[in-house]
N, C-alpha and C. Protein backbone atom coordinates (compact mmCIF):
# COMPACT_ATOMS: atom_id res chain seq x y z
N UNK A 1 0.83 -1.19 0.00
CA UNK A 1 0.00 0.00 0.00
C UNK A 1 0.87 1.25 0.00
N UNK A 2 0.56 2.31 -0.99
CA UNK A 2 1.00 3.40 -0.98
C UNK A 2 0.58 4.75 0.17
N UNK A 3 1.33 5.16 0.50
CA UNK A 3 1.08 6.60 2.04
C UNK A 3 0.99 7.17 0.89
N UNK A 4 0.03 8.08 1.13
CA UNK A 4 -0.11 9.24 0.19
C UNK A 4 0.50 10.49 1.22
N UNK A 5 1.64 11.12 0.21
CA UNK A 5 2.58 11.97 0.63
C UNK A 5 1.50 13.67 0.35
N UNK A 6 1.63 13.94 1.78
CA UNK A 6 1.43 15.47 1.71
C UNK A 6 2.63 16.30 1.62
N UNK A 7 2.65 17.08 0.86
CA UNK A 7 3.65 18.01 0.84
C UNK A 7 3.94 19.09 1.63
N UNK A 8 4.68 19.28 2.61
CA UNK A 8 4.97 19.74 3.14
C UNK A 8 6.05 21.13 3.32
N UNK A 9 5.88 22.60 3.34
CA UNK A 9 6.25 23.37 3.59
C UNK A 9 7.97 23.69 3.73
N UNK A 10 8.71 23.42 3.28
CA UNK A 10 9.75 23.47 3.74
C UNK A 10 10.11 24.85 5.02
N UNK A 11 9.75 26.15 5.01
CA UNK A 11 9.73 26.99 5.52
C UNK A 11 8.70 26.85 6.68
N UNK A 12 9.08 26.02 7.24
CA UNK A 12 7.64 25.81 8.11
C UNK A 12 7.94 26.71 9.82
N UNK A 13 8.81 26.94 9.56
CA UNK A 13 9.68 27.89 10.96
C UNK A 13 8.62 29.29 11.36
N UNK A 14 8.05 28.37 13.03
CA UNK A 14 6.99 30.15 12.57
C UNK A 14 7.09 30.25 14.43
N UNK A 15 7.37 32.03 14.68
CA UNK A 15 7.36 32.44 15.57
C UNK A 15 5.99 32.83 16.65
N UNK A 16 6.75 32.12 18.06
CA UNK A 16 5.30 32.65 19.03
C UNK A 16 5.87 32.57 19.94
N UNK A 17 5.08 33.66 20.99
CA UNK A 17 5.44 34.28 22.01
C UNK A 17 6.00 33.54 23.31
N UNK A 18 7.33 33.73 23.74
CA UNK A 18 7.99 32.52 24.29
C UNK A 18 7.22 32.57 26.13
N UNK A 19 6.41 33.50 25.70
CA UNK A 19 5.99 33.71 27.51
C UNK A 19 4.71 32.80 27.30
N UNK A 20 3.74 33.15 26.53
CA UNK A 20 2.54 32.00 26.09
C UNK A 20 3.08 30.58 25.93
N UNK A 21 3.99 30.30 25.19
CA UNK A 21 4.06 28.87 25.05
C UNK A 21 4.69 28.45 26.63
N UNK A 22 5.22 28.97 27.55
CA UNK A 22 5.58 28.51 28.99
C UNK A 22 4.51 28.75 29.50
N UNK A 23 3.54 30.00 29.42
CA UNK A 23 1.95 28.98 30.01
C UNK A 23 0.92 28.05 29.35
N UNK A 24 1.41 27.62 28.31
CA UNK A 24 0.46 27.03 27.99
C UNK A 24 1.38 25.75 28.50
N UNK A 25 2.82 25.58 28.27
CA UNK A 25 3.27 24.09 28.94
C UNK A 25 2.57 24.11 30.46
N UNK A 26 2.99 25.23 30.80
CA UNK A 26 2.72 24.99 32.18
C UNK A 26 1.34 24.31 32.72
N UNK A 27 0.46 25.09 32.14
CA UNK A 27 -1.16 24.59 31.61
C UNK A 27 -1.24 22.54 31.59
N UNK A 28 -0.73 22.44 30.62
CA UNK A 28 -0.79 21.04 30.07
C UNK A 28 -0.42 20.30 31.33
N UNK A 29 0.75 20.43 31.20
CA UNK A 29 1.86 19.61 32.69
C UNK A 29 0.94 19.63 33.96
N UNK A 30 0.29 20.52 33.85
CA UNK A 30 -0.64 20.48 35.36
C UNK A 30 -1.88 20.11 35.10
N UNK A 31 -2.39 19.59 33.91
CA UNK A 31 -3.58 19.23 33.38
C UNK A 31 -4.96 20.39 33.37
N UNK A 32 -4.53 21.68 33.72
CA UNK A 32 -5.26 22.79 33.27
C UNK A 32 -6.13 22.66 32.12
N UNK A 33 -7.34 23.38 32.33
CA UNK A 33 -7.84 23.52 31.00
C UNK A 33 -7.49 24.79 30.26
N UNK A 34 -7.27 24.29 28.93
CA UNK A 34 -6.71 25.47 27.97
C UNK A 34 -7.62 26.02 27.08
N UNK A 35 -8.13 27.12 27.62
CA UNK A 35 -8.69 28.13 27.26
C UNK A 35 -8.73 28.76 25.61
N UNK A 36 -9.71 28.85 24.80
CA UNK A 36 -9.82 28.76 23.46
C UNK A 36 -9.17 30.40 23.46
N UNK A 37 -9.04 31.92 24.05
CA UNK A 37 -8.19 32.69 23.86
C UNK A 37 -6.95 32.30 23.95
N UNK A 38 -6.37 31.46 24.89
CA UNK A 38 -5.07 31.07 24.97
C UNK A 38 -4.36 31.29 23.79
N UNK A 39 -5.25 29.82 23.19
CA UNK A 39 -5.12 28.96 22.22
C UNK A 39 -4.84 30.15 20.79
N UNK A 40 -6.00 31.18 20.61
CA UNK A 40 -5.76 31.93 19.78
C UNK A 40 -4.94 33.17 19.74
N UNK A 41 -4.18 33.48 21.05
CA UNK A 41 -3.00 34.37 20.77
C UNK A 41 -1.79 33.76 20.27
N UNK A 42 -1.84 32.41 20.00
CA UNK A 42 -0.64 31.99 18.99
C UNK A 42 -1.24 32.58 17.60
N UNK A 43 -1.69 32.49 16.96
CA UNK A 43 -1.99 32.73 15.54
C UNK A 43 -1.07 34.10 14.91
N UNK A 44 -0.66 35.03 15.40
CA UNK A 44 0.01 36.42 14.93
C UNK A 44 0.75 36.67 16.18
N UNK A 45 2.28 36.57 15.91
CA UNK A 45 3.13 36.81 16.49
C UNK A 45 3.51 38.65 16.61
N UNK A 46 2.88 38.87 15.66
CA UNK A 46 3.22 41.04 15.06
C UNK A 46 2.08 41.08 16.44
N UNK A 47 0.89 40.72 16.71
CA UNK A 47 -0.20 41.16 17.64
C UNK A 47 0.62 41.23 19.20
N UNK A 48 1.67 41.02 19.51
CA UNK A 48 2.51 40.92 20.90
C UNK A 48 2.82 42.39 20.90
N UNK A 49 3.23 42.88 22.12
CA UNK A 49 4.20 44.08 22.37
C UNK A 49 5.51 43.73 21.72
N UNK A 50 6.08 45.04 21.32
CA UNK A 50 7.37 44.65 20.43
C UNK A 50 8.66 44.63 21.11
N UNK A 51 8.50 44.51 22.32
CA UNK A 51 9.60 43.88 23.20
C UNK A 51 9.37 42.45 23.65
N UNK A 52 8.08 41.79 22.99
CA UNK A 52 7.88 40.45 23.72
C UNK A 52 9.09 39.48 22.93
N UNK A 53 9.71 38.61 23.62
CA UNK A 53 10.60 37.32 23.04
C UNK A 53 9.84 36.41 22.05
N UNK A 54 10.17 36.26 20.97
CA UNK A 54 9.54 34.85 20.07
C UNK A 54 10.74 33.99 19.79
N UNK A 55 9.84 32.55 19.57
CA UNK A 55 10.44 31.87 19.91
C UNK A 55 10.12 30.89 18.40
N UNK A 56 11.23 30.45 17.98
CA UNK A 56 10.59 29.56 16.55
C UNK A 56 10.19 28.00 16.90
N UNK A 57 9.31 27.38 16.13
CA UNK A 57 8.46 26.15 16.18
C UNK A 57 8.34 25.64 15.16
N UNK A 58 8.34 24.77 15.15
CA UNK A 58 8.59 23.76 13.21
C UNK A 58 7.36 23.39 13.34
N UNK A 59 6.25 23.80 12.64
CA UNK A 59 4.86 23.13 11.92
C UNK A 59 4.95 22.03 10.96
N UNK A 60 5.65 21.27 10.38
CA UNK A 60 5.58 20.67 9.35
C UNK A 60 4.93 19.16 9.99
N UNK A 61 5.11 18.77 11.62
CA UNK A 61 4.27 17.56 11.70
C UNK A 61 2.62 18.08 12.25
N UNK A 62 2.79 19.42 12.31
CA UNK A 62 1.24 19.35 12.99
C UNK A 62 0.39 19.94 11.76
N UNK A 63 1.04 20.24 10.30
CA UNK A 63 0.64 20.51 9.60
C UNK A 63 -0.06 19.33 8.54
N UNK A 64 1.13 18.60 8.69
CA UNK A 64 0.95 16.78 8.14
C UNK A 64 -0.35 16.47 9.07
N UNK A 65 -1.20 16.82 10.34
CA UNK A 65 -2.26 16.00 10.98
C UNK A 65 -2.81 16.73 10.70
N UNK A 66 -3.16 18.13 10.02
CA UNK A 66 -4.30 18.71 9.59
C UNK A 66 -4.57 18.89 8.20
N UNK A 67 -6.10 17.91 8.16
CA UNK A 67 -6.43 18.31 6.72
C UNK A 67 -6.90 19.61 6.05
N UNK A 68 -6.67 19.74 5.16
CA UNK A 68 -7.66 21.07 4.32
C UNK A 68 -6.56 21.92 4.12
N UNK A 69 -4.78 21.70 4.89
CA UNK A 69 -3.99 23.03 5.31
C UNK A 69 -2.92 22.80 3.65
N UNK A 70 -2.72 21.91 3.21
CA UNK A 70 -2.28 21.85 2.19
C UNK A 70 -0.22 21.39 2.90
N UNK A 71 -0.52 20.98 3.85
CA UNK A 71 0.83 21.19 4.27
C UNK A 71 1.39 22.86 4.69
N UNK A 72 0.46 23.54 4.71
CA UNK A 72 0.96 24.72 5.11
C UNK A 72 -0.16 25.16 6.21
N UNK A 73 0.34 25.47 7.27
CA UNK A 73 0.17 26.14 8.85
C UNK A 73 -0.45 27.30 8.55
N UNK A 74 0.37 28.09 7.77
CA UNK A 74 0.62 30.03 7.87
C UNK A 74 0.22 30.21 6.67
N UNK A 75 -0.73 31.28 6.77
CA UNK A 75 -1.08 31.76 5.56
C UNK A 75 -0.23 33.16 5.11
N UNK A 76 -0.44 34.14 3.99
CA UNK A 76 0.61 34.63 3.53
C UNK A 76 1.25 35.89 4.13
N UNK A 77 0.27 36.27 5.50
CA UNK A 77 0.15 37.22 6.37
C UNK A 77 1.07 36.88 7.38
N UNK A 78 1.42 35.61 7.23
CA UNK A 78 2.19 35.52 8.33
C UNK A 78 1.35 34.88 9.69
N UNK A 79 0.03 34.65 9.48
CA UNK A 79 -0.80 33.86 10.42
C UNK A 79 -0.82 32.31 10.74
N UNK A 80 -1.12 32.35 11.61
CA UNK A 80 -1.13 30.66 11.92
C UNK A 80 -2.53 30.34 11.65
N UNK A 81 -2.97 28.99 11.14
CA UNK A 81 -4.24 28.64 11.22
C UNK A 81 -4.92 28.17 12.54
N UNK A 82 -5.25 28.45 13.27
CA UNK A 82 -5.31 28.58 14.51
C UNK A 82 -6.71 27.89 14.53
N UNK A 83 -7.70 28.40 13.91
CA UNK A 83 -9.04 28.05 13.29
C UNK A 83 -9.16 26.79 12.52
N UNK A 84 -8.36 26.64 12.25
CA UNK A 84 -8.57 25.20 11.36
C UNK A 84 -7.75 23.82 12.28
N UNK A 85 -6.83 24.22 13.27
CA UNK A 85 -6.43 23.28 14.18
C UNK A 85 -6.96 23.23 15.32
N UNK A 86 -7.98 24.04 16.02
CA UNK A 86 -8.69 23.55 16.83
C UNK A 86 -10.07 22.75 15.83
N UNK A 87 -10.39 22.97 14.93
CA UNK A 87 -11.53 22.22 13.96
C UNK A 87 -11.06 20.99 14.22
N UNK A 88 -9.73 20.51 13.98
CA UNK A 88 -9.38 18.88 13.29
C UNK A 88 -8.88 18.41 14.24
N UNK A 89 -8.04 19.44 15.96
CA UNK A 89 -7.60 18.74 16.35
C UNK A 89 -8.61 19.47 17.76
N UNK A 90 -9.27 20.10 18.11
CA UNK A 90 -9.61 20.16 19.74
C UNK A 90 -8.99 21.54 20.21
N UNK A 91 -9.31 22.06 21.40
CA UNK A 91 -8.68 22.88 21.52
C UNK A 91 -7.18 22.52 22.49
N UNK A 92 -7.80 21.45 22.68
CA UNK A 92 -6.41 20.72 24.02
C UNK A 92 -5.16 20.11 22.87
N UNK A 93 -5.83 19.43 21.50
CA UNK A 93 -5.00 18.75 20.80
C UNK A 93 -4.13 20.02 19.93
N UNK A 94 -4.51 21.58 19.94
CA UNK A 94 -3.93 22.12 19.03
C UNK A 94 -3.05 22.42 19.47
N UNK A 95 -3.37 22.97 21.40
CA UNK A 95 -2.14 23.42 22.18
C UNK A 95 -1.18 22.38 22.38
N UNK A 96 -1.26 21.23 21.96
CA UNK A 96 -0.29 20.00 22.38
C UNK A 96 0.34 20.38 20.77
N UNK A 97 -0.09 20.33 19.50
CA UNK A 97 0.39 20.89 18.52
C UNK A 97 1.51 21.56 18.54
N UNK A 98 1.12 23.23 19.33
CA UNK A 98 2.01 23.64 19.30
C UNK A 98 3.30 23.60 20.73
N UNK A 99 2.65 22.95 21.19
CA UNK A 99 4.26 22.33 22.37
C UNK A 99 5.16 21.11 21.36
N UNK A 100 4.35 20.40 20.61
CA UNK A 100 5.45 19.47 20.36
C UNK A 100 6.02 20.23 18.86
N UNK A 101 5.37 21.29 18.30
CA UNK A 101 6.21 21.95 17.22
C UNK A 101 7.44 22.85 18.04
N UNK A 102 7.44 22.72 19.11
CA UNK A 102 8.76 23.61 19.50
C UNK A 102 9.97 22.52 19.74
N UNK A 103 8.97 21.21 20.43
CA UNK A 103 10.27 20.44 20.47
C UNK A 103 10.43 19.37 19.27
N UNK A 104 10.03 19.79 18.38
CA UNK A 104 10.48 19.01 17.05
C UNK A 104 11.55 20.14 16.63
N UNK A 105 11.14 21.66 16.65
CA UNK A 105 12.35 22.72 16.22
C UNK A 105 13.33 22.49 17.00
N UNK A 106 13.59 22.22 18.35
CA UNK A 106 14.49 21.89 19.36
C UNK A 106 15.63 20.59 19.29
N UNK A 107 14.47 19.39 18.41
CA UNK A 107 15.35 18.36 17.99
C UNK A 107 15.91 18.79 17.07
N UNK A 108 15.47 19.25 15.95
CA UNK A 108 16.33 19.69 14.94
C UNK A 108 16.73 18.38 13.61
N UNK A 109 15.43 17.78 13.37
CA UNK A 109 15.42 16.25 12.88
C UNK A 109 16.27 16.56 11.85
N UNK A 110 16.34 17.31 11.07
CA UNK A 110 16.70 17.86 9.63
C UNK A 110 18.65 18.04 9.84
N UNK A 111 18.76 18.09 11.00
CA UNK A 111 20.12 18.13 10.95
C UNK A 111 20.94 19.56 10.20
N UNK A 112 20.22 20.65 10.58
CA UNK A 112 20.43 22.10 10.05
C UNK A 112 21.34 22.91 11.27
N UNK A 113 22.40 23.03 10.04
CA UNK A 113 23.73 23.92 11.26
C UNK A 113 23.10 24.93 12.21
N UNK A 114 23.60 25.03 13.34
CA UNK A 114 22.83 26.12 14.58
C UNK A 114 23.02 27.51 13.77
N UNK A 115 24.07 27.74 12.96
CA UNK A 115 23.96 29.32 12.24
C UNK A 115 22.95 29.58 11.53
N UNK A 116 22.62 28.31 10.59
CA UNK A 116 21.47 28.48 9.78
C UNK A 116 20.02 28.50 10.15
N UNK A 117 20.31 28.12 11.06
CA UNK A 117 18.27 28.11 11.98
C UNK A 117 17.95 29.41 12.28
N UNK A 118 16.69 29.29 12.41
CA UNK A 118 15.85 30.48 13.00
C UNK A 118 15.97 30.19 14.40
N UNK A 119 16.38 32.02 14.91
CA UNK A 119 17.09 32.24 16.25
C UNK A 119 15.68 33.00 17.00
N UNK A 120 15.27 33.05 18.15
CA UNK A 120 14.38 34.34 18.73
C UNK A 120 15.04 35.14 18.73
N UNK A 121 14.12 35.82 18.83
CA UNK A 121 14.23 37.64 18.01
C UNK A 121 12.54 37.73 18.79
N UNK A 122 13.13 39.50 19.48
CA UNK A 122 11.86 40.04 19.89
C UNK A 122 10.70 40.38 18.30
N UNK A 123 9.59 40.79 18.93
CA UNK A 123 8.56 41.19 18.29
C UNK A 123 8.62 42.22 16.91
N UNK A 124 9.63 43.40 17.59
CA UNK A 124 9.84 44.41 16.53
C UNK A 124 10.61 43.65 15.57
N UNK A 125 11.87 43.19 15.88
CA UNK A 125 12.63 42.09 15.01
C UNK A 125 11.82 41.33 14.11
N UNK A 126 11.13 40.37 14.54
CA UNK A 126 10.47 39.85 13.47
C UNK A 126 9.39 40.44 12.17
N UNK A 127 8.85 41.67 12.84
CA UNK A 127 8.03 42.44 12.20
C UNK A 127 9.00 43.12 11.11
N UNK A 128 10.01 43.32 11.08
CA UNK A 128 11.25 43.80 10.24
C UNK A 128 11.57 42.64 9.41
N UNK A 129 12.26 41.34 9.81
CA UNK A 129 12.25 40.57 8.99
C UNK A 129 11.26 40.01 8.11
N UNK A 130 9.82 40.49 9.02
CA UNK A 130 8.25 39.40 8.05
C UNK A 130 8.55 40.67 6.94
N UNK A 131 8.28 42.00 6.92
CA UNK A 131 8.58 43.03 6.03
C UNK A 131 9.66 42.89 5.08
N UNK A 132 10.78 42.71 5.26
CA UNK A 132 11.99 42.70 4.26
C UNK A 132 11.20 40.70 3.27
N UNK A 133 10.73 40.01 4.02
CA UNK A 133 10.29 38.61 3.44
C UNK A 133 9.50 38.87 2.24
N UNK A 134 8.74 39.83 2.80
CA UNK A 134 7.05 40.52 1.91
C UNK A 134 8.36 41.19 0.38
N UNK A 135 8.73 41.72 0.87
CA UNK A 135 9.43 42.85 -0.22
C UNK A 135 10.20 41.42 -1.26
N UNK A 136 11.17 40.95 -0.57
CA UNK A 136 11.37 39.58 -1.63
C UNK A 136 10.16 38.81 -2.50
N UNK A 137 9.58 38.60 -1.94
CA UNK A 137 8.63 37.95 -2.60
C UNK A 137 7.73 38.39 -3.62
N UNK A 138 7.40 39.88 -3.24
CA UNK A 138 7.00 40.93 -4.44
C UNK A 138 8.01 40.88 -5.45
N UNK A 139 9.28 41.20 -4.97
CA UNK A 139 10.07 41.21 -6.11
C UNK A 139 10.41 39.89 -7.34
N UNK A 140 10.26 38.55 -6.26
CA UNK A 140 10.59 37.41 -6.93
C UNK A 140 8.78 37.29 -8.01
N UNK A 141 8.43 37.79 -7.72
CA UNK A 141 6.62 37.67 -8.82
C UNK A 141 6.61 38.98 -9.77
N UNK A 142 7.42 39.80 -9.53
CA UNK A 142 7.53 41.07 -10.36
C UNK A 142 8.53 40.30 -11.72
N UNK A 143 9.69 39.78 -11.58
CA UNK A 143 10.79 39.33 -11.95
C UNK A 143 10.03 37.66 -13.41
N UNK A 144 8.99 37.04 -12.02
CA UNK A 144 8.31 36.06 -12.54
C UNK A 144 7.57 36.66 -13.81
N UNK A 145 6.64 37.52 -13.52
CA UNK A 145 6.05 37.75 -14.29
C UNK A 145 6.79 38.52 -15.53
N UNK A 146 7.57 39.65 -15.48
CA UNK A 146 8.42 39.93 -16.76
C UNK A 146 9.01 38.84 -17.39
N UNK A 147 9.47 37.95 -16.81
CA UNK A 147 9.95 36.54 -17.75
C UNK A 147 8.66 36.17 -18.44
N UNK A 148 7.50 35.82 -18.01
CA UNK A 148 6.09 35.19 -18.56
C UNK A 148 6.12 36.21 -19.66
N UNK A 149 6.00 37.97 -19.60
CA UNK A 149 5.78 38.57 -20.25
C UNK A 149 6.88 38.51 -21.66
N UNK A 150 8.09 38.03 -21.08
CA UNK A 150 8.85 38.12 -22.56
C UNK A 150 8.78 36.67 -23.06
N UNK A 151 8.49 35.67 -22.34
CA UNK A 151 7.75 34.52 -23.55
C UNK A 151 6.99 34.55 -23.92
N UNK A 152 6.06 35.19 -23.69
CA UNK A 152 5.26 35.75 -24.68
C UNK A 152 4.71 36.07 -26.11
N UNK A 153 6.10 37.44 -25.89
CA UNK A 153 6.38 38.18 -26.70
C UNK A 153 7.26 37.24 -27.59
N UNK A 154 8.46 36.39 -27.36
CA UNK A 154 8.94 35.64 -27.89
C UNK A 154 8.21 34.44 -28.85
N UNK A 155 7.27 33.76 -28.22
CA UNK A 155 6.05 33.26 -29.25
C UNK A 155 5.59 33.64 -29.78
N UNK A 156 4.99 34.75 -30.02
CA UNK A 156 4.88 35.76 -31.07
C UNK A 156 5.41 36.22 -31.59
């Protein structure tokens, strides 16, 4: 029998607030109930004060247990689907989601040099880097599309 392979995100590295994810462990570990706001101040890391600490988390296995996400967590805003993983997984199963996406980033399965990983960086920091990301990516579809535009012209 064939696994049907979801494709998965390579960039799956996504920042949240390192003070929330220590209460929400804390939460779990003590068998607390976790609260559906909790749950939804992970979704936008820019929504923190811009001195708060973030902290990076590898989505790519909690993205693999949710259907509908395409292998992708974050939409292009930079959001987490937050809404669609309490749907498939609970609100207890999403916050376990995101505890074991920190310690899958922590293992480091992929075997990626410590220079090359995503480091925490406060709030303003990341809001600078999601910005300079946005500007690449405009540029890499500006670039796309003038190539489309001169094959085009070249077929003709």
């Amino acid at each position: 029998e064939e696994e049907e392979e979801v494709e998965i995100d390579e960039e799956a590295a996504f920042y949240v607030g390192q003070k929330l994810l220590l209460l929400l462990k804390l939460k779990l570990s003590k068998g607390q109930e976790i609260s559906r706001p909790l749950v939804d101040s992970f979704a936008h890391p820019g929504a923190l004060p811009e001195t708060e600490m973030l902290v990076p988390i590898d989505l790519r296995e909690a993205a693999a247990n949710v259907p509908g996400c395409e292998g992708r967590l974050v939409d292009d805003e930079g959001r987490l689907g937050v809404e669609l993983m309490v749907q498939h997984l609970g609100i207890q199963g999403a916050a376990e989601a995101i505890v074991q996406a920190q310690l899958r980033y922590l293992e480091n399965p992929d075997g990626i040099l410590e220079d090359s990983r995503p480091k925490p960086m406060n709030v303003l920091e990341w809001k600078e880097s999601w910005e300079e990301w946005e500007e690449e990516e405009e540029e890499e579809e500006m670039v796309c599309d003038e190539e489309e535009a001169q094959e085009e012209v070249e077929v003709e």
